[in-house]
PDB file of N, CA and C in Angstrom:
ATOM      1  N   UNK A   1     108.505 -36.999  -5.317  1.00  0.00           N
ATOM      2  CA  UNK A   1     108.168 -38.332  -5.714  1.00  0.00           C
ATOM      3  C   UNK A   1     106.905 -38.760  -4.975  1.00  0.00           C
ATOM      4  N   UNK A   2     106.045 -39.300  -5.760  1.00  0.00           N
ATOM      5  CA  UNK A   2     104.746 -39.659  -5.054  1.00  0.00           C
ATOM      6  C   UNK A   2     104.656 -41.268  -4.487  1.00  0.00           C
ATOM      7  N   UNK A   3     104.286 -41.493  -3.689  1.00  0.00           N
ATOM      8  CA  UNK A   3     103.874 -42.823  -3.310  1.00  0.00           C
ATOM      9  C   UNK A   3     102.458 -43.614  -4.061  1.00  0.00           C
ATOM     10  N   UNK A   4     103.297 -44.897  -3.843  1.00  0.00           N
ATOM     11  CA  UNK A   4     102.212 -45.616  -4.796  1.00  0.00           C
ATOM     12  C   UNK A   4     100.818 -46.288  -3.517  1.00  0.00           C
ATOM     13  N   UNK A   5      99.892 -45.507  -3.538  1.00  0.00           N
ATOM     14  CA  UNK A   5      98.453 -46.174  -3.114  1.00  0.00           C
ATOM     15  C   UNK A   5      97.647 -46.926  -4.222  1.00  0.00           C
ATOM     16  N   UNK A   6      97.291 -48.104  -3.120  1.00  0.00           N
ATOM     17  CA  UNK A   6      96.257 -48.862  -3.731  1.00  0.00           C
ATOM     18  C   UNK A   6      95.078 -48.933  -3.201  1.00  0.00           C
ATOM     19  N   UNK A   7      94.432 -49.002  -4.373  1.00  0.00           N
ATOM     20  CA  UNK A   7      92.952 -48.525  -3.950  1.00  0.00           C
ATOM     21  C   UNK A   7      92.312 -50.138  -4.260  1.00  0.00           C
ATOM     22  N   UNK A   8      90.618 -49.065  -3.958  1.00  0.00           N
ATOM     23  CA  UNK A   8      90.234 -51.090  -4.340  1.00  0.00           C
ATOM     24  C   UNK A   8      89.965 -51.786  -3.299  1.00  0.00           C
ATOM     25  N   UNK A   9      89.499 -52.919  -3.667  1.00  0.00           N
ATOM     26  CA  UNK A   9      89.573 -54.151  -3.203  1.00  0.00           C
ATOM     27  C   UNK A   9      90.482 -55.119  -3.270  1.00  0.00           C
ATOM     28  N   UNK A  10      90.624 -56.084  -2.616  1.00  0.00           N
ATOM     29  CA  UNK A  10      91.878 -56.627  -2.771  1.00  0.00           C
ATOM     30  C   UNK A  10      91.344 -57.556  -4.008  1.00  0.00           C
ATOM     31  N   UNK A  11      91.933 -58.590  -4.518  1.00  0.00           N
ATOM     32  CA  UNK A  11      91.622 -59.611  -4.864  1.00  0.00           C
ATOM     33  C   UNK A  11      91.337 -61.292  -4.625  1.00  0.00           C
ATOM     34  N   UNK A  12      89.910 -61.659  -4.918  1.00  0.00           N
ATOM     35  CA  UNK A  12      89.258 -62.672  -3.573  1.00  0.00           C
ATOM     36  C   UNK A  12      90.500 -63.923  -3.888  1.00  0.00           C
ATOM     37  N   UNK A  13      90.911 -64.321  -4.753  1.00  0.00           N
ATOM     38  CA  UNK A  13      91.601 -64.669  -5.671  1.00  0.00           C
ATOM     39  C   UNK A  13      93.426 -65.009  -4.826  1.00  0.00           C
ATOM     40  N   UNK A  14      93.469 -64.202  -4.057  1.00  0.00           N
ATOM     41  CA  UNK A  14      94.998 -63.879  -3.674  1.00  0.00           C
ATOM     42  C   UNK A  14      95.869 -65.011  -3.039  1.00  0.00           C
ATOM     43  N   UNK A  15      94.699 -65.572  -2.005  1.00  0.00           N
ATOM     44  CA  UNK A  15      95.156 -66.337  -1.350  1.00  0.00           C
ATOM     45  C   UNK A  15      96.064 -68.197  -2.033  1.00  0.00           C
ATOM     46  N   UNK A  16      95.072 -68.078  -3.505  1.00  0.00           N
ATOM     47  CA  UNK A  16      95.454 -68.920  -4.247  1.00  0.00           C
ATOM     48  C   UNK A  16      96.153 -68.643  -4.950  1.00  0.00           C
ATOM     49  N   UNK A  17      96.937 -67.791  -5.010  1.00  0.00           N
ATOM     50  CA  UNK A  17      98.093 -67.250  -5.921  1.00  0.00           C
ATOM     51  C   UNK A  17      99.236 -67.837  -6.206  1.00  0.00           C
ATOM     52  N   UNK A  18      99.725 -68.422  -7.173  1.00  0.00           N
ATOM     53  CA  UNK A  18     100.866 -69.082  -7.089  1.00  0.00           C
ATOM     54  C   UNK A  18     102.259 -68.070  -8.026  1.00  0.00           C
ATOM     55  N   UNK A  19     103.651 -68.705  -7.545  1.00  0.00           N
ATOM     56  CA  UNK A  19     104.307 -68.242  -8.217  1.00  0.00           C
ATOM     57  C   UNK A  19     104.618 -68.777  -9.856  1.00  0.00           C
ATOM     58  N   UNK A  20     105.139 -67.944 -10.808  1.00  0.00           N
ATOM     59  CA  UNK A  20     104.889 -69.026 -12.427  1.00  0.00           C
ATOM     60  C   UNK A  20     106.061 -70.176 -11.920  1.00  0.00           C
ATOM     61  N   UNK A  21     105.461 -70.783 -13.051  1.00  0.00           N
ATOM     62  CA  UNK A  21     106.434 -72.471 -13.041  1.00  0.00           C
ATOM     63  C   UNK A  21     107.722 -71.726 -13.576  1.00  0.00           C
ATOM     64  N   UNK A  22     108.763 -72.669 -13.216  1.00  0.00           N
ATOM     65  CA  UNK A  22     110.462 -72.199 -13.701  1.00  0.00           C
ATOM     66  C   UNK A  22     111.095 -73.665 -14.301  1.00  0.00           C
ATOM     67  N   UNK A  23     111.111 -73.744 -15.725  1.00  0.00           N
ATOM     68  CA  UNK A  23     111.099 -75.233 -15.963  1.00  0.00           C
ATOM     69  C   UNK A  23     112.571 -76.119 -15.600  1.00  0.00           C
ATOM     70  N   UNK A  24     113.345 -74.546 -14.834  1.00  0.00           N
ATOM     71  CA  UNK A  24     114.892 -75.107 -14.475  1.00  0.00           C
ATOM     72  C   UNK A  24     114.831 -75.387 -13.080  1.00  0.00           C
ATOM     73  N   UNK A  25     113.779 -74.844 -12.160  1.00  0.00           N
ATOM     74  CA  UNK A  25     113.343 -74.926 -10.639  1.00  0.00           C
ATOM     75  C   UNK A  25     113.115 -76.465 -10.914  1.00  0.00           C
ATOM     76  N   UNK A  26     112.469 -77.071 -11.819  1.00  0.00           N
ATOM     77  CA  UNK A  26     111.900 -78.222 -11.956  1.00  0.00           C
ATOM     78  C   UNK A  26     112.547 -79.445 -11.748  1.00  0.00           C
ATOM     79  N   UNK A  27     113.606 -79.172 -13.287  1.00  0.00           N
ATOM     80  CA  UNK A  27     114.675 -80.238 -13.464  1.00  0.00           C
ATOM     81  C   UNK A  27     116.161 -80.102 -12.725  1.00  0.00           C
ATOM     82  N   UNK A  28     116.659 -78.838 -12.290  1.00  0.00           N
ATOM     83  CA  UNK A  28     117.858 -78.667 -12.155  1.00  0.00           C
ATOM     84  C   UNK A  28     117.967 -77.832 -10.483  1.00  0.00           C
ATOM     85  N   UNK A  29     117.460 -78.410  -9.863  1.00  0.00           N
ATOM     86  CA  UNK A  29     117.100 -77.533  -8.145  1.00  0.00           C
ATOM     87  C   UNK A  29     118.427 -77.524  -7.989  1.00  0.00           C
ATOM     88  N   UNK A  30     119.598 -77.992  -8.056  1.00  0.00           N
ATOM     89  CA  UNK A  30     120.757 -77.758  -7.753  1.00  0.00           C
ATOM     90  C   UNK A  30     121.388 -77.642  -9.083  1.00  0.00           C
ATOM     91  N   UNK A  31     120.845 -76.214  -9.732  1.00  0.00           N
ATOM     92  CA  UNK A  31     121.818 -75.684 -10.894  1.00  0.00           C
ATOM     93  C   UNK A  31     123.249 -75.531 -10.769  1.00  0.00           C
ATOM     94  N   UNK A  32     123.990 -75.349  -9.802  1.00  0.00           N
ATOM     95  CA  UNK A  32     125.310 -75.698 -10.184  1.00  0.00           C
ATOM     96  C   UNK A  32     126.069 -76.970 -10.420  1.00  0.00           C
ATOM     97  N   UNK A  33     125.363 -77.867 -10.223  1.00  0.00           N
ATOM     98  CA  UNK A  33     126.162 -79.326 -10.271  1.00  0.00           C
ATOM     99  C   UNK A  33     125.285 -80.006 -11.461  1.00  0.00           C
ATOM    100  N   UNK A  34     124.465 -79.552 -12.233  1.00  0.00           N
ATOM    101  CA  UNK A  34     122.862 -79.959 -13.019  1.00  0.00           C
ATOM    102  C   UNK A  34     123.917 -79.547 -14.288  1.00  0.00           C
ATOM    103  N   UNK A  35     123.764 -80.773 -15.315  1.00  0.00           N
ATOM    104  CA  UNK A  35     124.203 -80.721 -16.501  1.00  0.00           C
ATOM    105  C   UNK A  35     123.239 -81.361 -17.825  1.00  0.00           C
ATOM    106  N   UNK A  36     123.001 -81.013 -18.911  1.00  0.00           N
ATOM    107  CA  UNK A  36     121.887 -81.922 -19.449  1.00  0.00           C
ATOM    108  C   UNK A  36     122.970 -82.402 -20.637  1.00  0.00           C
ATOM    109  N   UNK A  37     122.415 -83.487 -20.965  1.00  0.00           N
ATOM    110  CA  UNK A  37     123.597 -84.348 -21.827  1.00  0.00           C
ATOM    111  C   UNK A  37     122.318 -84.772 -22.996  1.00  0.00           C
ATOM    112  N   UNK A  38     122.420 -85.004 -24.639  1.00  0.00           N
ATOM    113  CA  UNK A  38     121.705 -85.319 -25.127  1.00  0.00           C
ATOM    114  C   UNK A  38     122.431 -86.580 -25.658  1.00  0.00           C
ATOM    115  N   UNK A  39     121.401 -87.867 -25.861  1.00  0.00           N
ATOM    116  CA  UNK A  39     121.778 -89.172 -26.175  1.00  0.00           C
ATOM    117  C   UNK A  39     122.019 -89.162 -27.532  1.00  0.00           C
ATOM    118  N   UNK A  40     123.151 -89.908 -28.195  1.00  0.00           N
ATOM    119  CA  UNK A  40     123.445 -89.684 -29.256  1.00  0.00           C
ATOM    120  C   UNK A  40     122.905 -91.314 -30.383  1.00  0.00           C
ATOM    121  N   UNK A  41     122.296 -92.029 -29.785  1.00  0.00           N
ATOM    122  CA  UNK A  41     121.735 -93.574 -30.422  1.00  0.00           C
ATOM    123  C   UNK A  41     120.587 -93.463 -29.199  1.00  0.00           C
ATOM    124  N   UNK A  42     119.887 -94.653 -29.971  1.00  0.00           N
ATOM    125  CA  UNK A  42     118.869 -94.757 -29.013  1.00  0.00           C
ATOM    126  C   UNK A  42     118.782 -96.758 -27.787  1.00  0.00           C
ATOM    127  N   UNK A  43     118.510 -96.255 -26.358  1.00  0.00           N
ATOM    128  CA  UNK A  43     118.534 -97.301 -25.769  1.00  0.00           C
ATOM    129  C   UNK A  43     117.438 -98.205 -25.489  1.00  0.00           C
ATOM    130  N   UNK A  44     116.824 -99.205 -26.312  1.00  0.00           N
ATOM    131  CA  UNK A  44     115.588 -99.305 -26.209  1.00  0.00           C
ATOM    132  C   UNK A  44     115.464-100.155 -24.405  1.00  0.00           C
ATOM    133  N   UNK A  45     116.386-101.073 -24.144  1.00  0.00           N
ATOM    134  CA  UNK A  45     116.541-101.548 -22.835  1.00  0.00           C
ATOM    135  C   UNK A  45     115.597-100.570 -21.919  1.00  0.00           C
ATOM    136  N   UNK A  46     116.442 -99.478 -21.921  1.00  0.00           N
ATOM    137  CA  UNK A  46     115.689 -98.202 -20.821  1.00  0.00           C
ATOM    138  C   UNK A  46     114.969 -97.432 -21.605  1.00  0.00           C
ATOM    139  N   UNK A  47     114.409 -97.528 -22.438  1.00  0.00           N
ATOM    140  CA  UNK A  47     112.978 -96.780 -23.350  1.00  0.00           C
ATOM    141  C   UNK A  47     113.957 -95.493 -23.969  1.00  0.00           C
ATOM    142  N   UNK A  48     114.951 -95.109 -23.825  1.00  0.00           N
ATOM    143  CA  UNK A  48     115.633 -93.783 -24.235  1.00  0.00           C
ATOM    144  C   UNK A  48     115.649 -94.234 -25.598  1.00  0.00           C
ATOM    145  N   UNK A  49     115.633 -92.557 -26.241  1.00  0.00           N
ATOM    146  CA  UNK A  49     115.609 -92.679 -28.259  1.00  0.00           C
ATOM    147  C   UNK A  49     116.598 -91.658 -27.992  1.00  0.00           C
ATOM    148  N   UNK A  50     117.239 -91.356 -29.060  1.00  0.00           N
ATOM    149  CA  UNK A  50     118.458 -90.960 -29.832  1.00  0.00           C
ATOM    150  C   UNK A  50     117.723 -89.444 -29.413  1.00  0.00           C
ATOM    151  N   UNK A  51     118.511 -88.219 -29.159  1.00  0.00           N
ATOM    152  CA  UNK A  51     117.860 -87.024 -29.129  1.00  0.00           C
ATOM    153  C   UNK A  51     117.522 -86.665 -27.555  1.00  0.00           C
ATOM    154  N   UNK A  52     117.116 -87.929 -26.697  1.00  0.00           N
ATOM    155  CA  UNK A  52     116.359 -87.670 -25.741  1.00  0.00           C
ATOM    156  C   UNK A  52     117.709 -86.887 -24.739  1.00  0.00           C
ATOM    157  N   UNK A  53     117.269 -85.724 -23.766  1.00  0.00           N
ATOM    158  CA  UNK A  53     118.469 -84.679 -23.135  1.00  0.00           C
ATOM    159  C   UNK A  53     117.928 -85.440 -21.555  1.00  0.00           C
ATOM    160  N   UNK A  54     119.355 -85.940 -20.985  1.00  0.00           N
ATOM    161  CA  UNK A  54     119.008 -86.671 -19.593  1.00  0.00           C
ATOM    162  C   UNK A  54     119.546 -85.334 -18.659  1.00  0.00           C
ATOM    163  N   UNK A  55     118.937 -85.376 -17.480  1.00  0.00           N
ATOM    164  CA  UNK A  55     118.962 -84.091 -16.451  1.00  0.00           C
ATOM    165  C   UNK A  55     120.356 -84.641 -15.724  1.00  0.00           C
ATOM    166  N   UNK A  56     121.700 -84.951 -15.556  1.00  0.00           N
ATOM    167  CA  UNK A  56     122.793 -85.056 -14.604  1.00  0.00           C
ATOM    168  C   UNK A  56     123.133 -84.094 -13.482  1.00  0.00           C
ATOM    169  N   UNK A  57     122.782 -85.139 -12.494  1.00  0.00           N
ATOM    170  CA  UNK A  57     123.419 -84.182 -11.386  1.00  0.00           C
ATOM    171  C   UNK A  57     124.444 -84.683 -11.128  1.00  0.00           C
ATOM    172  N   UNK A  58     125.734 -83.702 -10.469  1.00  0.00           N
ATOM    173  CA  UNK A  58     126.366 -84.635 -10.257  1.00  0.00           C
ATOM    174  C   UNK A  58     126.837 -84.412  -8.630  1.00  0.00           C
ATOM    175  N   UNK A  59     125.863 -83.669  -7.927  1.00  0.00           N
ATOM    176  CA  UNK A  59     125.675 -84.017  -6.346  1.00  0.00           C
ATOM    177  C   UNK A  59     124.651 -84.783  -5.938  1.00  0.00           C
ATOM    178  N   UNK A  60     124.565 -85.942  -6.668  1.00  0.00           N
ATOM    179  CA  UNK A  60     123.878 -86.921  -6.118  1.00  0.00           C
ATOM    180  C   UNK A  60     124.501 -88.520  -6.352  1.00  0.00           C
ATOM    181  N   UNK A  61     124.427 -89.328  -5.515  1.00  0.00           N
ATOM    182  CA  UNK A  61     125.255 -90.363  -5.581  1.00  0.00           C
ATOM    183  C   UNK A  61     124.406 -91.171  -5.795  1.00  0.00           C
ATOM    184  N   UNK A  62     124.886 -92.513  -7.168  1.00  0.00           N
ATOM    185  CA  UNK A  62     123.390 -92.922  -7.808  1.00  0.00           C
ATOM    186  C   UNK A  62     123.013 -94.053  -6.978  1.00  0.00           C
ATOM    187  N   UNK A  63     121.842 -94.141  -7.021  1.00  0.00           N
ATOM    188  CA  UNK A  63     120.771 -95.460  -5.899  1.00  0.00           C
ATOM    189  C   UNK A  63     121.355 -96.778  -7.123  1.00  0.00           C
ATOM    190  N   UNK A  64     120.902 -97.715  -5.890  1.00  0.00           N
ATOM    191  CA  UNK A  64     120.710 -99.247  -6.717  1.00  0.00           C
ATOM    192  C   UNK A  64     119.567 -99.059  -7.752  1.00  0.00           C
ATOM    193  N   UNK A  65     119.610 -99.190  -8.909  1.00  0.00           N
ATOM    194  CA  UNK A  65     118.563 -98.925  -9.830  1.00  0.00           C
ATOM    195  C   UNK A  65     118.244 -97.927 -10.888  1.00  0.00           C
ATOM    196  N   UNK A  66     119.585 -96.947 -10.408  1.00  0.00           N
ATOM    197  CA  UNK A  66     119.080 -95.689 -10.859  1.00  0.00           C
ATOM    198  C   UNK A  66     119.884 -95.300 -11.852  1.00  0.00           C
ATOM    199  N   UNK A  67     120.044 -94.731 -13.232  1.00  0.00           N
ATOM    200  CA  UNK A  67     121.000 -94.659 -14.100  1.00  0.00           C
ATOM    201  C   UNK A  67     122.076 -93.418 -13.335  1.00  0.00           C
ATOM    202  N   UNK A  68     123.504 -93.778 -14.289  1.00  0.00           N
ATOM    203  CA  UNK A  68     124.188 -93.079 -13.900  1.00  0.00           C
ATOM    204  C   UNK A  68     125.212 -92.620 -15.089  1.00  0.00           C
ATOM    205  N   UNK A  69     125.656 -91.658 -15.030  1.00  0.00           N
ATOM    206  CA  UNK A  69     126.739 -91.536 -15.708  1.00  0.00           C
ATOM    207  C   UNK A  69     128.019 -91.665 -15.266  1.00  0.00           C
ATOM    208  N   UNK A  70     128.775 -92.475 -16.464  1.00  0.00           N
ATOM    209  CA  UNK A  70     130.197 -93.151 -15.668  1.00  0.00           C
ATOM    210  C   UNK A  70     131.635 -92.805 -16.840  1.00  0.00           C
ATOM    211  N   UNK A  71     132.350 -92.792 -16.013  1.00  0.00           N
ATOM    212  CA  UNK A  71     133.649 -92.454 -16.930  1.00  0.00           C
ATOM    213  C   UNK A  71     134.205 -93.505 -16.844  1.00  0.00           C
ATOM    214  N   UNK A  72     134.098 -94.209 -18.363  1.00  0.00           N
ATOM    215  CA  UNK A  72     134.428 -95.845 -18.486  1.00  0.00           C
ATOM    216  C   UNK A  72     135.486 -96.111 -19.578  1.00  0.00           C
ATOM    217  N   UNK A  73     136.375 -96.051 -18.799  1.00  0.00           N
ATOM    218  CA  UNK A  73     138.005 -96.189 -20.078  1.00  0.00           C
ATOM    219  C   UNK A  73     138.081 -94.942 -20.634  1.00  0.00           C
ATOM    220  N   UNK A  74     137.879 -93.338 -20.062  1.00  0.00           N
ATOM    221  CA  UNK A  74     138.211 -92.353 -20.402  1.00  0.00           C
ATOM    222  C   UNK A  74     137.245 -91.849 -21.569  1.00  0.00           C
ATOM    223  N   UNK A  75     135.980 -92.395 -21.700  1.00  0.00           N
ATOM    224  CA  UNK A  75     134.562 -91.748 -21.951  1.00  0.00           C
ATOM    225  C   UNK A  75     133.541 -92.185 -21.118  1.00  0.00           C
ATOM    226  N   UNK A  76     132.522 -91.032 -21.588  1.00  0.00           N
ATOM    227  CA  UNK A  76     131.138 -91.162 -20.852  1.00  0.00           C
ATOM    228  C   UNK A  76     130.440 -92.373 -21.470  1.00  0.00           C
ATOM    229  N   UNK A  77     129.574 -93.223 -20.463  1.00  0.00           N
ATOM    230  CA  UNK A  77     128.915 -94.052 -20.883  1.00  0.00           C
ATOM    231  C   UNK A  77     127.700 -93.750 -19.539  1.00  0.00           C
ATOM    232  N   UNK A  78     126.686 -94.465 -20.301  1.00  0.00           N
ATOM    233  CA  UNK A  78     125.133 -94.585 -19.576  1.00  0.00           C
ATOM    234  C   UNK A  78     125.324 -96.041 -18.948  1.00  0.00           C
ATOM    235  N   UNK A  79     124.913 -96.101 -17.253  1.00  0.00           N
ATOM    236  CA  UNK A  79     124.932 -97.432 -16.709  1.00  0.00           C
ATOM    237  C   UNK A  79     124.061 -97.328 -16.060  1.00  0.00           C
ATOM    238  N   UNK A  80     123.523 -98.665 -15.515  1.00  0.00           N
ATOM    239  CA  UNK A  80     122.260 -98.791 -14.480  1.00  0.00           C
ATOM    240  C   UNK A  80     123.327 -99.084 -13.159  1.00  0.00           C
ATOM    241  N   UNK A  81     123.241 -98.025 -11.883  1.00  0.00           N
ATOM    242  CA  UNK A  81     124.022 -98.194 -10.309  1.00  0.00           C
ATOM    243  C   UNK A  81     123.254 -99.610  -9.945  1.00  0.00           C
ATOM    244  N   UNK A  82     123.979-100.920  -9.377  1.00  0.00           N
ATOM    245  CA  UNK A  82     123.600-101.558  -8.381  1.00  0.00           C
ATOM    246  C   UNK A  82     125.119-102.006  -6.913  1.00  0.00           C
ATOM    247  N   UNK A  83     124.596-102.357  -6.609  1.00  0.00           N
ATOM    248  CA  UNK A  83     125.127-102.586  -5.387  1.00  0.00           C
ATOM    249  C   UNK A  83     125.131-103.889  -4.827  1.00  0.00           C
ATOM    250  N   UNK A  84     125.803-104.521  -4.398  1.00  0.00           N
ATOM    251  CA  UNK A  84     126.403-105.851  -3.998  1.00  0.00           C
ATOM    252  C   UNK A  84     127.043-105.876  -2.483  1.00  0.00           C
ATOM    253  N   UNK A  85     126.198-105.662  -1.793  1.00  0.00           N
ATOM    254  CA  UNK A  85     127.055-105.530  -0.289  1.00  0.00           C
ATOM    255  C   UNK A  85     127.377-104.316  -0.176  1.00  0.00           C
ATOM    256  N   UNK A  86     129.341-104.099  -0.223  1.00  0.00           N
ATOM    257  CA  UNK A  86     129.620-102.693   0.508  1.00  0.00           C
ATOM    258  C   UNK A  86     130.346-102.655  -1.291  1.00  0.00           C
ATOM    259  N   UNK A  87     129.957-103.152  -2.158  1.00  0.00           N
ATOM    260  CA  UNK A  87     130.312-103.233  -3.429  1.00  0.00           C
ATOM    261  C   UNK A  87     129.664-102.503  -3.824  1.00  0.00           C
ATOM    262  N   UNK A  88     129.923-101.859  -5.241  1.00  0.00           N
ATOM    263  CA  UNK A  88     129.398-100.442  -6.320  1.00  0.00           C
ATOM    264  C   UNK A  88     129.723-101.240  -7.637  1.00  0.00           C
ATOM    265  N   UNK A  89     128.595-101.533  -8.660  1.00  0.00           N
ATOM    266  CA  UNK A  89     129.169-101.863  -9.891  1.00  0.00           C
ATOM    267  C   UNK A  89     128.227-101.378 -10.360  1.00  0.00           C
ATOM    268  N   UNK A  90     128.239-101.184 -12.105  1.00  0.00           N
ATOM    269  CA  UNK A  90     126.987-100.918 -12.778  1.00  0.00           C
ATOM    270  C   UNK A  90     127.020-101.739 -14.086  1.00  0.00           C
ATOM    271  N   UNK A  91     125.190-102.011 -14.104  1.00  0.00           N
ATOM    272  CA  UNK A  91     124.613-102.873 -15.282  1.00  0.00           C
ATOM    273  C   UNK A  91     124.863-102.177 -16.635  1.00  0.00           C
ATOM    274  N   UNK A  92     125.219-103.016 -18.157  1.00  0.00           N
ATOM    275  CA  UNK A  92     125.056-102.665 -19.308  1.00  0.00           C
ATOM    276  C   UNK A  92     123.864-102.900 -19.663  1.00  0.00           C
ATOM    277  N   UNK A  93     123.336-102.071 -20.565  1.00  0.00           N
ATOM    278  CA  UNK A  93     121.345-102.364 -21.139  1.00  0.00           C
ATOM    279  C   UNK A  93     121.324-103.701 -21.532  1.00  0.00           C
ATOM    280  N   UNK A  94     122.238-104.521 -21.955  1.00  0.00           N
ATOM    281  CA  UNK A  94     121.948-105.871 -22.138  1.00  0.00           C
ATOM    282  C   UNK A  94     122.058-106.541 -20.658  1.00  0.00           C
ATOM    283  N   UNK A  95     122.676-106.387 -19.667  1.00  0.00           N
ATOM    284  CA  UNK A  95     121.328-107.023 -18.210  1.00  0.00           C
ATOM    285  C   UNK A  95     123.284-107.448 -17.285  1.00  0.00           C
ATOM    286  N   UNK A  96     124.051-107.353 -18.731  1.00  0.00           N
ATOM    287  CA  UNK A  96     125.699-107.846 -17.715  1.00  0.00           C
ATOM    288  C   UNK A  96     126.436-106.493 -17.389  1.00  0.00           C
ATOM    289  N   UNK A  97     127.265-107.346 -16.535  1.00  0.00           N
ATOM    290  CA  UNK A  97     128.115-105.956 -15.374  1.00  0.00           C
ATOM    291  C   UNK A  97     129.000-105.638 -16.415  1.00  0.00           C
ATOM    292  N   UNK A  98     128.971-104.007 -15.869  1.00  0.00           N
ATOM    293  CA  UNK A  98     130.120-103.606 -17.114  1.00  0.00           C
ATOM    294  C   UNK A  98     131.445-104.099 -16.291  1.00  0.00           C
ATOM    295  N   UNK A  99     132.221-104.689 -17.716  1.00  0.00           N
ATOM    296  CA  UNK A  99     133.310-105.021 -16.843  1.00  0.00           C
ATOM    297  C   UNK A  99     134.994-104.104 -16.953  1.00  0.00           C
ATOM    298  N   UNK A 100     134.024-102.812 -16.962  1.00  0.00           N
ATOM    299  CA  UNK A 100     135.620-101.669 -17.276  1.00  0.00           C
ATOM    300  C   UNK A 100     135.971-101.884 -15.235  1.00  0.00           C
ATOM    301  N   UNK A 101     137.209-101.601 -15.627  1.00  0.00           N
ATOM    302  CA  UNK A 101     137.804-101.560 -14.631  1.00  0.00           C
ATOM    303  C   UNK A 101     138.297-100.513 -13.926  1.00  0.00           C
ATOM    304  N   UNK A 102     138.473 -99.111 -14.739  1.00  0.00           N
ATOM    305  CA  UNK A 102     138.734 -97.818 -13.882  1.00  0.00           C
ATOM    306  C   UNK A 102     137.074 -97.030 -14.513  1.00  0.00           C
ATOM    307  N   UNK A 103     136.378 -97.505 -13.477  1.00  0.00           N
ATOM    308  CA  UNK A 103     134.397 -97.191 -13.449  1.00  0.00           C
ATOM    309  C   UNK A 103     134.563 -95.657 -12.136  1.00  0.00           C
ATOM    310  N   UNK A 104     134.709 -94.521 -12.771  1.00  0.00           N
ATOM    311  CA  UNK A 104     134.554 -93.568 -12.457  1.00  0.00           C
ATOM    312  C   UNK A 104     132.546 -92.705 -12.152  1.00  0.00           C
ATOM    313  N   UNK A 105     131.973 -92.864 -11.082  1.00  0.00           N
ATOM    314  CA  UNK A 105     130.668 -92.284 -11.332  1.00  0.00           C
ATOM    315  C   UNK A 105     130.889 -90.487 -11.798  1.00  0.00           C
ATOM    316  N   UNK A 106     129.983 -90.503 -12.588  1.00  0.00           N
ATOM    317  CA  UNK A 106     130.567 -89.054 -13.411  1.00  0.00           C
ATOM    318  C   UNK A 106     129.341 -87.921 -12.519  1.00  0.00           C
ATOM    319  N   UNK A 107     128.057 -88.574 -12.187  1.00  0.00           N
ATOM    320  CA  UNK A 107     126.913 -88.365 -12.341  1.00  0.00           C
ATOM    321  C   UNK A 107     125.647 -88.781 -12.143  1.00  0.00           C
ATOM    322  N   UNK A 108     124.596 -88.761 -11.929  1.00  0.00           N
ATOM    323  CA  UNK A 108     123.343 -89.517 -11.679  1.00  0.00           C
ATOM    324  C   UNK A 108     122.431 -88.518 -12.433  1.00  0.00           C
ATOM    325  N   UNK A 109     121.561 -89.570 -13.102  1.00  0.00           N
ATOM    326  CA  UNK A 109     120.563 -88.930 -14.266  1.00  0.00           C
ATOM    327  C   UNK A 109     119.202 -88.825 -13.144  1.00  0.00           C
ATOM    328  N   UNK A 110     118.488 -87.675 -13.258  1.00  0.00           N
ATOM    329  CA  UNK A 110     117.598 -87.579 -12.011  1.00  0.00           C
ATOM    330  C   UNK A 110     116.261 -87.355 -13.169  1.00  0.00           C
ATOM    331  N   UNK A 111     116.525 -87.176 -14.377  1.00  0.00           N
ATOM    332  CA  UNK A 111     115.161 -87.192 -15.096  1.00  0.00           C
ATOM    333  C   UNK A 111     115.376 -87.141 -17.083  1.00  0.00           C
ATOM    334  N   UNK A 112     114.825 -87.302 -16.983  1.00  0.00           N
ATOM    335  CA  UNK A 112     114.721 -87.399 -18.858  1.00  0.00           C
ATOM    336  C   UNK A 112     114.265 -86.155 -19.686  1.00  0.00           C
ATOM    337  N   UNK A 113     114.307 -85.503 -20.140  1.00  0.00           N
ATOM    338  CA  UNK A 113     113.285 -84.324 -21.196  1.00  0.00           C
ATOM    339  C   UNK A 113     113.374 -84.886 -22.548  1.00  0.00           C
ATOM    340  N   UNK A 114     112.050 -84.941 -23.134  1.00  0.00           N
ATOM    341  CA  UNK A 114     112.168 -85.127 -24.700  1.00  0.00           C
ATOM    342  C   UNK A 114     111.302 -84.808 -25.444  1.00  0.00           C
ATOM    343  N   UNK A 115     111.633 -84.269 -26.297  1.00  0.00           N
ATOM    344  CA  UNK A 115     111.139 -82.890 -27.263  1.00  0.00           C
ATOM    345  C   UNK A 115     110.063 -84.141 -28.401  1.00  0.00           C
ATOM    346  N   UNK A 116     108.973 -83.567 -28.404  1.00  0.00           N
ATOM    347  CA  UNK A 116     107.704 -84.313 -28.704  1.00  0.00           C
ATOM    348  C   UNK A 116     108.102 -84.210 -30.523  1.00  0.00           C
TER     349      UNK A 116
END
């Protein structure tokens, strides 16, 4: 078996070398807990259209502000996380608190993808 020599010059080039993009490195850095969910109507409140696939993690616990996914009366629903003291509730796109009462966080949406 022969060994592989390289000849040559190196390339001036090298030092700027990057590795290729990974479009799941991107959206899903913690692929095991990373789920993508596609919206089935569209939310104009939060700019989302019908189609659009939201990135869910669900090792992340959602910020004041930040959408979330919630298990609300034994389905998924889309909520905005805020916080009230040492309180946890979340906003409906029309601006009032949802008022389910067994508000399970399912998830936190960490980004949007939508197919042009």
């Amino acid at each position: 078996m022969q060994e592989l020599k390289i000849t040559g010059f190196p390339s001036p080039a090298a030092p700027w070398s990057e590795k290729p993009l990974d479009i799941l490195d991107l959206l899903a850095p913690n692929p095991v807990s990373t789920f993508f969910m596609r919206l089935e109507e569209d939310v104009p409140q939060w700019a989302l259209l019908e189609g659009d696939i939201l990135i869910v993690d669900r090792s992340l616990e959602p910020r004041t502000g930040s959408l979330a996914v919630v298990v609300e009366d034994g389905s998924l629903a889309l909520r905005v996380s805020a916080c009230s003291g040492a309180r946890r509730f979340f906003v409906l796109p029309d601006g009032k608190e949802s008022s389910g009462i067994d508000i399970e966080t399912w998830g936190s949406v960490r980004g949007v993808a939508r197919l042009l």
